[in-house]
C-alpha atoms as a PDB file:
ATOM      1  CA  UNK A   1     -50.214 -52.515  39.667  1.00  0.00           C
ATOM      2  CA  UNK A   2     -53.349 -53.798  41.148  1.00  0.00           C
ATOM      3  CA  UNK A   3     -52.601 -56.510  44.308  1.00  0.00           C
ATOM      4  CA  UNK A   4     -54.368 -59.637  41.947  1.00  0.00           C
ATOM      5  CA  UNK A   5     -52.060 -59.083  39.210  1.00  0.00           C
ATOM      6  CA  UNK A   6     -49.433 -58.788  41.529  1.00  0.00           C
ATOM      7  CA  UNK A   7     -50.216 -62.030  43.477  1.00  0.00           C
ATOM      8  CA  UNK A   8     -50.472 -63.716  39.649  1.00  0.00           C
ATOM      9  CA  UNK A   9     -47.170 -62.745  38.823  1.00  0.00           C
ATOM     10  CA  UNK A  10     -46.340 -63.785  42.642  1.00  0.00           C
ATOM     11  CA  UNK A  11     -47.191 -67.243  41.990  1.00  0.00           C
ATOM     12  CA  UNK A  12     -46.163 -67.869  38.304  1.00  0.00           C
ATOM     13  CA  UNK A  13     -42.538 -66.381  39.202  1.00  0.00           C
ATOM     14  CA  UNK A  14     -42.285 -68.693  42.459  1.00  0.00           C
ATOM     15  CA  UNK A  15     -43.663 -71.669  40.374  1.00  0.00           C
ATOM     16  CA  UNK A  16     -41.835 -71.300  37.295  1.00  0.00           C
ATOM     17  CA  UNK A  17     -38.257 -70.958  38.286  1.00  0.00           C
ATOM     18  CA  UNK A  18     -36.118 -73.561  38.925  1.00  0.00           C
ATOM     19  CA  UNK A  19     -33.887 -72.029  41.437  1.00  0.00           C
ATOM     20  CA  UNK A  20     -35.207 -70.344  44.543  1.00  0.00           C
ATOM     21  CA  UNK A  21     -36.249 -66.704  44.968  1.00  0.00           C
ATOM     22  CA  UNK A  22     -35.559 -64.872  47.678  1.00  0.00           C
ATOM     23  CA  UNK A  23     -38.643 -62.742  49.824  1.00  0.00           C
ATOM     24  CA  UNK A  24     -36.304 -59.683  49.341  1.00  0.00           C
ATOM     25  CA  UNK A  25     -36.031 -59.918  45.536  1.00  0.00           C
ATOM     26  CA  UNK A  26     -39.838 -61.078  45.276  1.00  0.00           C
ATOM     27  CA  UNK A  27     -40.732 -57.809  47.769  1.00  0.00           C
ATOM     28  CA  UNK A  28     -38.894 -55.498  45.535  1.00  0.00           C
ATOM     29  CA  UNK A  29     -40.114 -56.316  42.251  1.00  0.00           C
ATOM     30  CA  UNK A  30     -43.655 -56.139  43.269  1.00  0.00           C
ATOM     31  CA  UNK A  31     -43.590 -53.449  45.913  1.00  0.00           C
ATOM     32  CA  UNK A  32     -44.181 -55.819  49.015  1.00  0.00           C
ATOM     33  CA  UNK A  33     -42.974 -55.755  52.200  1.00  0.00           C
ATOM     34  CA  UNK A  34     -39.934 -58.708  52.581  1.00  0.00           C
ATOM     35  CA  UNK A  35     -41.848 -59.914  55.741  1.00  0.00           C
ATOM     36  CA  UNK A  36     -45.422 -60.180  53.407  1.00  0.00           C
ATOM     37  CA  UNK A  37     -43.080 -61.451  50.482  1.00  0.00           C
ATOM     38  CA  UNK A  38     -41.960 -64.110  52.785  1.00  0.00           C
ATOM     39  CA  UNK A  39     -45.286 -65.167  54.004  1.00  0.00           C
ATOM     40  CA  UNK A  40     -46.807 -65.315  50.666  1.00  0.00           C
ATOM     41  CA  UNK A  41     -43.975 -67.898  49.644  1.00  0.00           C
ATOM     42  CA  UNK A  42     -44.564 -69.762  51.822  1.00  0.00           C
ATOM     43  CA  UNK A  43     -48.206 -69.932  51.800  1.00  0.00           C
ATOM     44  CA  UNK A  44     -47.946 -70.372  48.057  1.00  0.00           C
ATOM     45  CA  UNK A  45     -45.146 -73.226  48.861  1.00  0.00           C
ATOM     46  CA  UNK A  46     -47.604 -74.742  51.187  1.00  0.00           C
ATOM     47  CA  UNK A  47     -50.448 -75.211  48.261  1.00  0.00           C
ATOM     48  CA  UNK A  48     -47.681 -76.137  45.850  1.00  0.00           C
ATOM     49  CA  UNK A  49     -46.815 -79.469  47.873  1.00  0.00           C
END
């Protein structure tokens, strides 16, 4: 999967659910480290606020 589809489906997943995800579920699914799936969270949390 190319890395912009991947950060698309990043941001709609951590936008659109209603509970929390965690980086090691996020890193899994779309074949990220947990440490970048963590960083991306929160940089996407960041924007979100």
């Amino acid at each position: 999967m190319p890395a912009r589809l991947r950060v698309i489906f990043h941001i709609n997943a951590t936008s659109t659910t209603i509970k929390s995800l965690s980086a090691s579920y996020m890193g899994v699914r779309y074949g990220a480290t947990e440490k970048t799936a963590r960083l991306f969270m929160l940089k996407i949390r960041e924007v979100m606020a």
